[in-house]
N, C-alpha and C. Protein backbone atom coordinates (compact mmCIF):
# COMPACT_ATOMS: atom_id res chain seq x y z
N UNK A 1 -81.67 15.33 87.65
CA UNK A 1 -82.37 14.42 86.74
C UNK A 1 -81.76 14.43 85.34
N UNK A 2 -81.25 15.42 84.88
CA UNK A 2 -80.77 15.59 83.54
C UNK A 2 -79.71 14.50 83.21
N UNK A 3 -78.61 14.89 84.44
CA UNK A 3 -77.74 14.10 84.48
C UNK A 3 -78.12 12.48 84.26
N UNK A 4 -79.06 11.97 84.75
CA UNK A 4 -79.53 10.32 84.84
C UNK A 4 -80.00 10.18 83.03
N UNK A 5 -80.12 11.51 82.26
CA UNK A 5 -80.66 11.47 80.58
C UNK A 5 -79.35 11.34 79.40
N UNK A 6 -78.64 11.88 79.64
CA UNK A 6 -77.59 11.78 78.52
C UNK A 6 -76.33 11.60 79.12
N UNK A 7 -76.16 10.52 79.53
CA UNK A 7 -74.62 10.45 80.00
C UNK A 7 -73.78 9.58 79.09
N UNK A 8 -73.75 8.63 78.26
CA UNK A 8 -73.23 7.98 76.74
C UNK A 8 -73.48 7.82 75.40
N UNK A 9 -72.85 7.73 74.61
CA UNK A 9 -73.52 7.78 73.55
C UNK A 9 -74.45 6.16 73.17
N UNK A 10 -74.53 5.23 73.95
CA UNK A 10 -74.96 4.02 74.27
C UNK A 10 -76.44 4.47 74.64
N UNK A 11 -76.32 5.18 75.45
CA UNK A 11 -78.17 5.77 75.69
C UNK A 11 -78.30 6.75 75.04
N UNK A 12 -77.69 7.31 74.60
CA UNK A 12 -78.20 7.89 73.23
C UNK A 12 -78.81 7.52 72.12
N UNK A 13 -78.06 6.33 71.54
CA UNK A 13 -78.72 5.58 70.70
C UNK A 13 -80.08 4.75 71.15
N UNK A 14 -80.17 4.22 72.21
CA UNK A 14 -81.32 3.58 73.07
C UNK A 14 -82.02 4.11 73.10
N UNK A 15 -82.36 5.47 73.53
CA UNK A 15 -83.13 6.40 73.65
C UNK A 15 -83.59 6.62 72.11
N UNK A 16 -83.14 6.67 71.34
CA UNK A 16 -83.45 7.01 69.96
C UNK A 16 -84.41 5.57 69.38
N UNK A 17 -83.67 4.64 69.69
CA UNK A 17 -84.38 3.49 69.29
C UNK A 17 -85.68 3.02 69.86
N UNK A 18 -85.95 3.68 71.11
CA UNK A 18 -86.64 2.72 71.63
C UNK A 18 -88.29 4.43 71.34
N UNK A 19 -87.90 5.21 71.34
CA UNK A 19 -88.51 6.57 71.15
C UNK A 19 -89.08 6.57 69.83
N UNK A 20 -88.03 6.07 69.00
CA UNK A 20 -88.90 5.84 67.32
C UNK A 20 -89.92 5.10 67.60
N UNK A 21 -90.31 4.60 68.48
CA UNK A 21 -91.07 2.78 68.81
C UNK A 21 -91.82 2.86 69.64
N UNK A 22 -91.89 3.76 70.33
CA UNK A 22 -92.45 3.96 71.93
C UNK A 22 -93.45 3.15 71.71
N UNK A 23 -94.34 2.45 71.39
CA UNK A 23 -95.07 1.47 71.25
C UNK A 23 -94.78 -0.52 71.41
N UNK A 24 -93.43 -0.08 71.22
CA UNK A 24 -92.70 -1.51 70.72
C UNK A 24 -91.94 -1.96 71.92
N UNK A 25 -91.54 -3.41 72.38
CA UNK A 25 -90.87 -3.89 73.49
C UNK A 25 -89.64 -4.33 72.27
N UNK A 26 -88.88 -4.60 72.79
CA UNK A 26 -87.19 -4.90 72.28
C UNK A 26 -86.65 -5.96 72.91
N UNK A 27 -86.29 -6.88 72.43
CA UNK A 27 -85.17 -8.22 73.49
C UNK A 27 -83.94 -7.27 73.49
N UNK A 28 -82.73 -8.00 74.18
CA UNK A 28 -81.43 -7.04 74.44
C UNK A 28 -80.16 -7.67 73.03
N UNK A 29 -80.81 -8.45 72.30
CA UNK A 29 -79.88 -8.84 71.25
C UNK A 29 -80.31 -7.71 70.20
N UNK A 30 -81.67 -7.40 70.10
CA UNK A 30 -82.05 -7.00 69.28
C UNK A 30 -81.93 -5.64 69.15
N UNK A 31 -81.75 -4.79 70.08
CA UNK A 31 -81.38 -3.69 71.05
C UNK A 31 -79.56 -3.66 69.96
N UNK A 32 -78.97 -4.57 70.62
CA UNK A 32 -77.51 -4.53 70.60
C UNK A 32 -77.25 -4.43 69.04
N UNK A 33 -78.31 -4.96 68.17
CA UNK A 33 -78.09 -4.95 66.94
C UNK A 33 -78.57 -3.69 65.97
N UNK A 34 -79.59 -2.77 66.77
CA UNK A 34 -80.19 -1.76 66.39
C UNK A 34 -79.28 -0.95 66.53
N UNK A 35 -78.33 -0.53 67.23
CA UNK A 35 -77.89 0.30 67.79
C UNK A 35 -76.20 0.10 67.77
N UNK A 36 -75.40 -1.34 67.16
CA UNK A 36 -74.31 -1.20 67.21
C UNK A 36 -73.46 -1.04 67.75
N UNK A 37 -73.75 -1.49 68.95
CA UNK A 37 -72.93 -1.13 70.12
C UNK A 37 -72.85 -3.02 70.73
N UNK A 38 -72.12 -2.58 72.06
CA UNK A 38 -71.44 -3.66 72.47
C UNK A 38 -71.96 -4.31 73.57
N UNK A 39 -72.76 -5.38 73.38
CA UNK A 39 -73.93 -6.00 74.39
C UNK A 39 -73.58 -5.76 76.03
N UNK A 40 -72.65 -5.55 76.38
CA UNK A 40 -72.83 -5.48 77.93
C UNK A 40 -72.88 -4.16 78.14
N UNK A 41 -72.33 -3.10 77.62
CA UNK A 41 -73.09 -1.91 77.21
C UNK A 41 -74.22 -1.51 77.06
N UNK A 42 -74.85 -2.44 76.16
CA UNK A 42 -76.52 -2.23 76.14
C UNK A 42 -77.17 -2.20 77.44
N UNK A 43 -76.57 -3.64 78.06
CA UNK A 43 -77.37 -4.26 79.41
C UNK A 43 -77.04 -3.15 80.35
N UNK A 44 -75.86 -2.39 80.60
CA UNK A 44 -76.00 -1.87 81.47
C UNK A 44 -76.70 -0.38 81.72
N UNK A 45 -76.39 0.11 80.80
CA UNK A 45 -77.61 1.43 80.31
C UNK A 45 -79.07 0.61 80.56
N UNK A 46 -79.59 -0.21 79.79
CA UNK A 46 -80.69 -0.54 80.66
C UNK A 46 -80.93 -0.86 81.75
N UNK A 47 -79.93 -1.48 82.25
CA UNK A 47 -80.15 -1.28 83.80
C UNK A 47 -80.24 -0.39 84.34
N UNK A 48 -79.65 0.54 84.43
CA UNK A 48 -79.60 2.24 84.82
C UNK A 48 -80.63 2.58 84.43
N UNK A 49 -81.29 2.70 82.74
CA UNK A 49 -82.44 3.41 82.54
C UNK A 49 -83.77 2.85 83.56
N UNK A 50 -83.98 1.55 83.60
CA UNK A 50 -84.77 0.83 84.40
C UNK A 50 -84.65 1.60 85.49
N UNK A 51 -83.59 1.35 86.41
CA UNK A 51 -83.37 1.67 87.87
C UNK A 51 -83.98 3.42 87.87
N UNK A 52 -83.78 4.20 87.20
CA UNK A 52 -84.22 5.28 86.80
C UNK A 52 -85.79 5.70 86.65
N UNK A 53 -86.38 4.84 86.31
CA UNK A 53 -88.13 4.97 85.47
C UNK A 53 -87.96 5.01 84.32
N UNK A 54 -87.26 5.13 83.13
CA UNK A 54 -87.44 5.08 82.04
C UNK A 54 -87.31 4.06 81.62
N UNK A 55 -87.41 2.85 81.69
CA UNK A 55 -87.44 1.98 80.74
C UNK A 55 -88.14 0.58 81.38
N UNK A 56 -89.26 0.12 81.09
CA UNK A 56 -89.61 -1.88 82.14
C UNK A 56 -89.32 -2.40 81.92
N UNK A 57 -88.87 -3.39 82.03
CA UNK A 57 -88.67 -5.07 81.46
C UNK A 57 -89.55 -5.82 81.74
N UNK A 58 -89.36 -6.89 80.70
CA UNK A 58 -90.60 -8.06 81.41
C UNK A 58 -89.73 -9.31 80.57
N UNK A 59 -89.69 -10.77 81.30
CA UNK A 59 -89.53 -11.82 80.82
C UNK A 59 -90.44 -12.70 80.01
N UNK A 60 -90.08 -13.00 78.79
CA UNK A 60 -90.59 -13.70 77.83
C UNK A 60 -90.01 -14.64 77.25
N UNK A 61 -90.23 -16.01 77.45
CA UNK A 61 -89.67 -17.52 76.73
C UNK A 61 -87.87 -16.92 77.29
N UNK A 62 -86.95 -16.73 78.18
CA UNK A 62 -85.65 -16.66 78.38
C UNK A 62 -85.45 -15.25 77.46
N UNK A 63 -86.31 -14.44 77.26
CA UNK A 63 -86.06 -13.10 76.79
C UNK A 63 -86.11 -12.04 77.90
N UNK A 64 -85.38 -11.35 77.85
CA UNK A 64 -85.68 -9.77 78.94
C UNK A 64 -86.26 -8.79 78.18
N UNK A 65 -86.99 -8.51 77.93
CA UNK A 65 -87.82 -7.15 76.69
C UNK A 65 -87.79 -5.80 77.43
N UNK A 66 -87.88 -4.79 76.47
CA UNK A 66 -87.54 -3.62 77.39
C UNK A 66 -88.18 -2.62 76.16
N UNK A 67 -89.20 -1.73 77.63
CA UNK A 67 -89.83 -1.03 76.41
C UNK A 67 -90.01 0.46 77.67
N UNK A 68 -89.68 1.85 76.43
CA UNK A 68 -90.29 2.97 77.52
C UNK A 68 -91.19 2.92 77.96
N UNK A 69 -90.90 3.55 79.16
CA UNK A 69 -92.25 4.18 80.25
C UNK A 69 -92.93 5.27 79.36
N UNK A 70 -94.30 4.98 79.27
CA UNK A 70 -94.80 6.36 78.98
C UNK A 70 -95.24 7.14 80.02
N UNK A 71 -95.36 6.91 80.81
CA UNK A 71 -95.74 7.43 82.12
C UNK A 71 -94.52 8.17 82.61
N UNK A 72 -93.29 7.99 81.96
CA UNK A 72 -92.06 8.48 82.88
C UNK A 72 -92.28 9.77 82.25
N UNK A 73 -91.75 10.78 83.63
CA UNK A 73 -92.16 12.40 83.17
C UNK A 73 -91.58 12.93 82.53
N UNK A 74 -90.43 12.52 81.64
CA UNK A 74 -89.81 13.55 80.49
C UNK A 74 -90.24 13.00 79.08
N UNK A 75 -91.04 11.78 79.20
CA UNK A 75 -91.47 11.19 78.38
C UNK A 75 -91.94 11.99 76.94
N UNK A 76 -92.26 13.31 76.99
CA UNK A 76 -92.97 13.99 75.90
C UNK A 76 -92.29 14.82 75.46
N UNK A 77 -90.94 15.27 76.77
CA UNK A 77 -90.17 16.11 75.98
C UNK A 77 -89.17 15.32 75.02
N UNK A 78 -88.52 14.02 75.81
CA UNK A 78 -87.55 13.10 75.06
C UNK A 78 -88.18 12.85 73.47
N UNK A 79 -89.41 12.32 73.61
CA UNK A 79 -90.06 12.11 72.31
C UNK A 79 -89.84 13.05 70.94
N UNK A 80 -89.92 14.51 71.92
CA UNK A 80 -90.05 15.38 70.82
C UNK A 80 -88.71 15.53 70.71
N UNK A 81 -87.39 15.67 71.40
CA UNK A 81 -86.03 15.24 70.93
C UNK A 81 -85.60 14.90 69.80
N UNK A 82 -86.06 13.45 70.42
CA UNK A 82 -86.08 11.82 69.12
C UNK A 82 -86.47 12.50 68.22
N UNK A 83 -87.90 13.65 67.94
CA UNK A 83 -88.49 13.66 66.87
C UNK A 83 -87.97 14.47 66.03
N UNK A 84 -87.21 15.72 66.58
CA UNK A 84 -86.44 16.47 66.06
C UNK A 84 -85.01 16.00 65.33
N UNK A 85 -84.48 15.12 66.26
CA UNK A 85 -83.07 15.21 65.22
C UNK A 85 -83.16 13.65 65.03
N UNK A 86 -83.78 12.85 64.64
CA UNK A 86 -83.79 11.84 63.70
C UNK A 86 -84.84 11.76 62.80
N UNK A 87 -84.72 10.76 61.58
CA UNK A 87 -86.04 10.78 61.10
C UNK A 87 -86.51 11.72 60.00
N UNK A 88 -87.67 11.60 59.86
CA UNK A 88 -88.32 13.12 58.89
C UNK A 88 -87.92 14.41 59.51
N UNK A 89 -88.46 14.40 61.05
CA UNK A 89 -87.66 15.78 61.69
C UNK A 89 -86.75 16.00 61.37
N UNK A 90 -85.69 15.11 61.44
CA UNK A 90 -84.07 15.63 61.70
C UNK A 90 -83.78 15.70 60.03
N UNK A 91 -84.41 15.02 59.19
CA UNK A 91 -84.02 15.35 57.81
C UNK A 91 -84.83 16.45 57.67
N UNK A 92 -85.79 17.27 57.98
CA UNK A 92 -86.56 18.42 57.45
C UNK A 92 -85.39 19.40 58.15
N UNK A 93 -85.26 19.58 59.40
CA UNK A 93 -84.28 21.09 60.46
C UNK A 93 -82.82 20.80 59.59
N UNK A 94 -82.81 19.74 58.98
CA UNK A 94 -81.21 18.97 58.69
C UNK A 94 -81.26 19.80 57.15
N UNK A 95 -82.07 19.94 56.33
CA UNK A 95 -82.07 20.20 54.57
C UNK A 95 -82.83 21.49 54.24
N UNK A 96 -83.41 22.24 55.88
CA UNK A 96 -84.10 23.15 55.69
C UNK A 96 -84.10 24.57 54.24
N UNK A 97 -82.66 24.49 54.81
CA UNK A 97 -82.58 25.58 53.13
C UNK A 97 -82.74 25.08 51.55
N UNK A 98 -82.47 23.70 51.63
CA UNK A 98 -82.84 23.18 50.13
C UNK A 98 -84.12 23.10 50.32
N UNK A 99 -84.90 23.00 51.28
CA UNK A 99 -86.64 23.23 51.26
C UNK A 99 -86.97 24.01 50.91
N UNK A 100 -86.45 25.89 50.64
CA UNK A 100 -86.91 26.66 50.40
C UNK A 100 -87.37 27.78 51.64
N UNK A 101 -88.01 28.34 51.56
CA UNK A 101 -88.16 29.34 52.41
C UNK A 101 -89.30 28.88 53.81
N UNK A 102 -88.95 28.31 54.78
CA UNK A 102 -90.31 27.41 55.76
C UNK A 102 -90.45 28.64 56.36
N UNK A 103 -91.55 28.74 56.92
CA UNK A 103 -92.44 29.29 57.59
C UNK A 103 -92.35 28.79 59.17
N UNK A 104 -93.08 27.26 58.48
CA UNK A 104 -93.54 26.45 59.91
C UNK A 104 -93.19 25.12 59.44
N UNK A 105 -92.98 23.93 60.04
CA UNK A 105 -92.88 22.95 60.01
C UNK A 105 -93.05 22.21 61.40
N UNK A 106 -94.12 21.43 61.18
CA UNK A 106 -94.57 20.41 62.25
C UNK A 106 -95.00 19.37 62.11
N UNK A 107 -94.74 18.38 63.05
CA UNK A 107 -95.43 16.63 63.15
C UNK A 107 -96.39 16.40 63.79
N UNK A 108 -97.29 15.99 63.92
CA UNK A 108 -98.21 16.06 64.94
C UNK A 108 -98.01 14.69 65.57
N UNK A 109 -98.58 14.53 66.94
CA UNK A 109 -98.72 13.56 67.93
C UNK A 109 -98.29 12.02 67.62
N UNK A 110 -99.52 12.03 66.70
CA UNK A 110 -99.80 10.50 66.28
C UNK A 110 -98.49 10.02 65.39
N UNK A 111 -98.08 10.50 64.60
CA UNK A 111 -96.83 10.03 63.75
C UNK A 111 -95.33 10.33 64.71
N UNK A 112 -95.36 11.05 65.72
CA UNK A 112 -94.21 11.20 66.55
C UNK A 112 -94.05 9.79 67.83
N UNK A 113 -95.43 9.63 67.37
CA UNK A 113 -95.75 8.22 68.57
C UNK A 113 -95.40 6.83 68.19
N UNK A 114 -95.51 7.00 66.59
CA UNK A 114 -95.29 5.64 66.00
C UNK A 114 -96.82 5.07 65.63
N UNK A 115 -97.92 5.79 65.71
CA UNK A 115 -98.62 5.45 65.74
C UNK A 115 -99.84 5.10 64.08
N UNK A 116 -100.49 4.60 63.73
CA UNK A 116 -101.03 4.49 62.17
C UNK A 116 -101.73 5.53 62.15
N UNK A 117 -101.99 6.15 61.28
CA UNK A 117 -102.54 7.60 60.78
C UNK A 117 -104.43 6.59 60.39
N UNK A 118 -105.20 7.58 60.43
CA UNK A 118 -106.47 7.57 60.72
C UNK A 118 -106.54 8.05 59.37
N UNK A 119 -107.95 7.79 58.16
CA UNK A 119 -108.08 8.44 56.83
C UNK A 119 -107.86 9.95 56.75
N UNK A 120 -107.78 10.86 57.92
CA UNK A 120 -107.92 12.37 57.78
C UNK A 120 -106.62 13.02 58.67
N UNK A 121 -106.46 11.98 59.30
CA UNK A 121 -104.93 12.61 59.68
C UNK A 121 -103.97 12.98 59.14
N UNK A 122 -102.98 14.08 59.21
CA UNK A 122 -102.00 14.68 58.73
C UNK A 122 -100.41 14.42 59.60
N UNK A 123 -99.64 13.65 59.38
CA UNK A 123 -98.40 13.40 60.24
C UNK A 123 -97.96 14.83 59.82
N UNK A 124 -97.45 15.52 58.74
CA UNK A 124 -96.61 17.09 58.77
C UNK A 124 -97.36 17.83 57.73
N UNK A 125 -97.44 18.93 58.45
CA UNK A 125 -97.53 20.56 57.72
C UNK A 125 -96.17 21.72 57.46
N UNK A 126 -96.43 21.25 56.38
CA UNK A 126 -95.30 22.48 56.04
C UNK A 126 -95.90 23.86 55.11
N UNK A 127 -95.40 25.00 56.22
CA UNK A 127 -96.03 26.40 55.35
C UNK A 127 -95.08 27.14 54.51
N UNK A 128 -94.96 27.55 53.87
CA UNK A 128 -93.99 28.92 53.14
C UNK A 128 -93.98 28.03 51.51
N UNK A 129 -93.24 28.58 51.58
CA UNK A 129 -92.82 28.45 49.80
C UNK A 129 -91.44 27.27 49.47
N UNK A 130 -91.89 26.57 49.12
CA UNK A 130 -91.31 24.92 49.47
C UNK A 130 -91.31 24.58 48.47
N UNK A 131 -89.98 23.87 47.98
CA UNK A 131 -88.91 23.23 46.77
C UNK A 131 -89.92 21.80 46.92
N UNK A 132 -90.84 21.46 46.13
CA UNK A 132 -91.84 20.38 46.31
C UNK A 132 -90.82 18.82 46.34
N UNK A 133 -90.32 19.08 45.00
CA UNK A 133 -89.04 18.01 44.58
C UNK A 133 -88.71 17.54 45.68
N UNK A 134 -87.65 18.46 46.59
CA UNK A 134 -86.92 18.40 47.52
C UNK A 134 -87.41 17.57 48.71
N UNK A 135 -88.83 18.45 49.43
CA UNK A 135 -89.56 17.72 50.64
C UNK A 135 -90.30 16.31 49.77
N UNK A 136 -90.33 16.04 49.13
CA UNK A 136 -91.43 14.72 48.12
C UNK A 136 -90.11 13.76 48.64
N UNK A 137 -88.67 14.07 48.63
CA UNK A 137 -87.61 13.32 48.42
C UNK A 137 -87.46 12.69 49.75
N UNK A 138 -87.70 13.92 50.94
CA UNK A 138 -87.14 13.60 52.47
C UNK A 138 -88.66 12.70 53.13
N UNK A 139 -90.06 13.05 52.20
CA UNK A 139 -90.59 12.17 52.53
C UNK A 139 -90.81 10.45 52.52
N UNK A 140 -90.12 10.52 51.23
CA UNK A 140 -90.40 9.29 50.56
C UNK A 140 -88.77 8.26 51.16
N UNK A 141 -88.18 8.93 51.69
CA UNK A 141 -87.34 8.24 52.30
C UNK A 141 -87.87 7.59 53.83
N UNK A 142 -88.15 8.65 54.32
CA UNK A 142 -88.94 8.40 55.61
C UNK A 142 -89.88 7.08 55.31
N UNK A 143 -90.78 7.18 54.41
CA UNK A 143 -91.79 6.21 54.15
C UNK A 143 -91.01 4.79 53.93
N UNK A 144 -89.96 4.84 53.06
CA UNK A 144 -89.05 3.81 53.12
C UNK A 144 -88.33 3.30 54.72
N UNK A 145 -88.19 4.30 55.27
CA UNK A 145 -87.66 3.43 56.62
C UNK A 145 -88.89 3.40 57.60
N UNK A 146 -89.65 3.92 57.66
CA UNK A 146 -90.57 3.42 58.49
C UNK A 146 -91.80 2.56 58.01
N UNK A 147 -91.70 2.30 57.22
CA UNK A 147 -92.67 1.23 56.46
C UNK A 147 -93.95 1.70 55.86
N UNK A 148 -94.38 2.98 55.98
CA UNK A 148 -95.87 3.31 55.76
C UNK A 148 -95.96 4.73 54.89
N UNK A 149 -96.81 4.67 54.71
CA UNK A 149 -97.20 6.28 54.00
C UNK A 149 -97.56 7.35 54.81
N UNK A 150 -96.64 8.36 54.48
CA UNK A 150 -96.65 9.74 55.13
C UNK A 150 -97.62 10.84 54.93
N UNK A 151 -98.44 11.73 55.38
CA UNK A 151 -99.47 11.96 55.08
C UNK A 151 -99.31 13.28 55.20
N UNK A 152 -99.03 13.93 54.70
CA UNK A 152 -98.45 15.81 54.77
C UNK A 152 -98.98 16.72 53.75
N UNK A 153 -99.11 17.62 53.88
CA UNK A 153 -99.96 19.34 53.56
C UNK A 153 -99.12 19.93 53.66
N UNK A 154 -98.78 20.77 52.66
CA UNK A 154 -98.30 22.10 51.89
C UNK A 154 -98.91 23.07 51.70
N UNK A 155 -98.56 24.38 52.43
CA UNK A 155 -99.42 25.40 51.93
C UNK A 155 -98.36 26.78 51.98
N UNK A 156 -98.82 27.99 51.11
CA UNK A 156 -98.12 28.98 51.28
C UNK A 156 -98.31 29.49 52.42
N UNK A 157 -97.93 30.27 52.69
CA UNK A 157 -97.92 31.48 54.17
C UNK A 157 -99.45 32.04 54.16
N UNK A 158 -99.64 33.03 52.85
CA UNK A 158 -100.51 33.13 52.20
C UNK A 158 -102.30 32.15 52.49
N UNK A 159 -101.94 31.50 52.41
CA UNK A 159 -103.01 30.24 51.99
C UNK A 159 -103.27 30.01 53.93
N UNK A 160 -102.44 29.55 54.28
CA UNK A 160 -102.28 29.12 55.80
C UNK A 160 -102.90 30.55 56.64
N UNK A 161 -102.80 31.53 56.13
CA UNK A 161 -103.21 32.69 57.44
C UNK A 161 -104.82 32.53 57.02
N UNK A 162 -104.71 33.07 55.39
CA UNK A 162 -106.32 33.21 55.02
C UNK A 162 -107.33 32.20 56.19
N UNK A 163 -106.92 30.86 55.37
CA UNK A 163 -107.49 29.81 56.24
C UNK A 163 -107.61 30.11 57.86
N UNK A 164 -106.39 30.24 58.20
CA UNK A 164 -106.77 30.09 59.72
C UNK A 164 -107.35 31.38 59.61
N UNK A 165 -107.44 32.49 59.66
CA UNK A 165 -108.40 33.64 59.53
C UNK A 165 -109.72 33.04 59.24
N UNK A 166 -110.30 32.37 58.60
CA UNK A 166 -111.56 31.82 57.83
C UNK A 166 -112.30 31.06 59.24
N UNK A 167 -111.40 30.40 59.90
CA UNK A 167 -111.38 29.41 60.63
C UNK A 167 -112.16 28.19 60.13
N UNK A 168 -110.91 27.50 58.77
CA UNK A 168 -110.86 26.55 58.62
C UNK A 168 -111.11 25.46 59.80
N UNK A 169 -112.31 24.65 59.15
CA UNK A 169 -111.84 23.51 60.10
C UNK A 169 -110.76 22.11 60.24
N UNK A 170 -110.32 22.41 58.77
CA UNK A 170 -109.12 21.48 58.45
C UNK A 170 -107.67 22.16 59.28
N UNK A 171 -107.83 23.55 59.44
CA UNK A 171 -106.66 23.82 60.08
C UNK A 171 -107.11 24.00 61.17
N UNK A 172 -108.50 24.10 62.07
CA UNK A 172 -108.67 24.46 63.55
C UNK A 172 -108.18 23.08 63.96
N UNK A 173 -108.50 22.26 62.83
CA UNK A 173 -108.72 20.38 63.64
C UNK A 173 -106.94 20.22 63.74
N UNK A 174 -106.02 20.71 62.70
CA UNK A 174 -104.43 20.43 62.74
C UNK A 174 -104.26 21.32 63.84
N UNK A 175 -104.34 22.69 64.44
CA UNK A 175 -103.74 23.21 65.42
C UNK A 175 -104.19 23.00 66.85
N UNK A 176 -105.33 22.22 66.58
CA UNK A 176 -106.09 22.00 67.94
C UNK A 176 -105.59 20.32 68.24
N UNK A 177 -104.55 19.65 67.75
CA UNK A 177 -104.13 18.34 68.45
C UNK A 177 -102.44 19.02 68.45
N UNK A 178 -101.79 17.85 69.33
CA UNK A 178 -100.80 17.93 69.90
C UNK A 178 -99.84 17.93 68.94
N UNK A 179 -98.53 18.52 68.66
CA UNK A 179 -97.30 18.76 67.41
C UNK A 179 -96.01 19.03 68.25
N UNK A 180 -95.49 18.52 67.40
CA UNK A 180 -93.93 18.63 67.59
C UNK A 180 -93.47 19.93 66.70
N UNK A 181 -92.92 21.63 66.73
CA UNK A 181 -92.58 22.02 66.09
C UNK A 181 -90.60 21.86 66.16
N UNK A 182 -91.13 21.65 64.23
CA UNK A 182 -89.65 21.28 64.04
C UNK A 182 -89.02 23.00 63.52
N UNK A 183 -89.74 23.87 62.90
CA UNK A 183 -89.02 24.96 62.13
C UNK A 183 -90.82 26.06 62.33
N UNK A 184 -89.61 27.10 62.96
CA UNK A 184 -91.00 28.09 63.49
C UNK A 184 -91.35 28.49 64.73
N UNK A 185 -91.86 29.21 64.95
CA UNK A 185 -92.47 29.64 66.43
C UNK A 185 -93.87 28.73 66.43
N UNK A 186 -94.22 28.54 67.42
CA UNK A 186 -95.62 27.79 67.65
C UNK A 186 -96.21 28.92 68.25
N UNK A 187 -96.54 29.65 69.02
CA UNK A 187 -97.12 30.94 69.33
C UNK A 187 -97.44 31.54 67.94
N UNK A 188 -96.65 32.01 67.04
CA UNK A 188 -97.28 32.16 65.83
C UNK A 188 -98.06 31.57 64.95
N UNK A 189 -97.86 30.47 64.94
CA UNK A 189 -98.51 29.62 64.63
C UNK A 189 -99.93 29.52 64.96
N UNK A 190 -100.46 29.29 66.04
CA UNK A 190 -101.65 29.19 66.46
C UNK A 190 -102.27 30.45 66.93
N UNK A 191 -101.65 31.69 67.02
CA UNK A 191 -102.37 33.01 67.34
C UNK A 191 -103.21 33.47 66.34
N UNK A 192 -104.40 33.85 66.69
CA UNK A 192 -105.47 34.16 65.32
C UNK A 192 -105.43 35.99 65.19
């Protein structure tokens, strides 16, 4: 199965594009233009991904649209991939030492999905002792390419154990939904 996941750098990029989006269907011009590559290239990686389970099509007005399976079973690990090395992920694991000293760093579910943040939701937590400047910078870029406002918590090491010791419910409610860890053990993380 692995083999049918990364065999060009053509589905590489596809995979990236269509994973930022997992919500979103794509025509194949639009595909070809995201991604820079060379339209019969595109088509045929989607064909393969299709023939595979990862990817449906459906016809619209002389369009072919093509959007992931969420149902396909690597679906959550690919995601968290995507989430890691592009993006806020891949700029947080990418600048980690100009961040300062991390602890932990994580995304949670809903912002790895593409999805709109709720008034109390948190897309990233970052723990340790953190160059504010620095992460304010990798956020506000993010917010620039993905169109919306990023919604993230800072805390020391310090601050983060107390709490979860306390059993915060602002941090039972962040460790008790689904995350992508980008920097950190997750076992540590959630062990009380």
């Amino acid at each position: 199965m692995l083999k049918d996941l990364f065999i060009s750098k053509t589905r590489v990029k596809l995979l990236e594009t269509l994973l930022q989006n997992p919500e979103k269907i794509f025509y194949v011009r639009e595909l070809v233009r995201a991604i820079s590559e060379q339209i019969n290239a595109v088509r045929a990686e989607l064909s393969r991904m299709e023939k595979v389970g990862m990817v449906t099509s459906e016809l619209r007005a002389n369009r072919k649209y093509y959007g992931f399976r969420t149902d396909y079973v690597y679906f959550d690990e690919l995601l968290r991939l995507v989430a890691k090395s592009t993006g806020l992920g891949g700029s947080i694991i990418r600048d980690k030492v100009k961040l300062g000293k991390v602890k932990y760093a994580c995304l949670w579910g809903g912002y790895v999905r593409g999805k709109e943040p709720g008034s109390n939701d948190v897309d990233l937590l970052v723990v340790g002792s953190i160059v504010l400047p620095q992460l304010s910078q990798l956020v506000r870029a993010a917010e620039s390419r993905i169109g919306r406002e990023i919604n993230y918590t800072v805390m020391t090491e310090e601050e983060f154990n107390f709490r979860k010791s306390r059993r915060d419910p602002f941090i039972l409610g962040l460790l008790s939904k689904t995350r992508v860890m980008l920097i950190g053990d997750e076992g540590e993380l959630v062990e009380e």
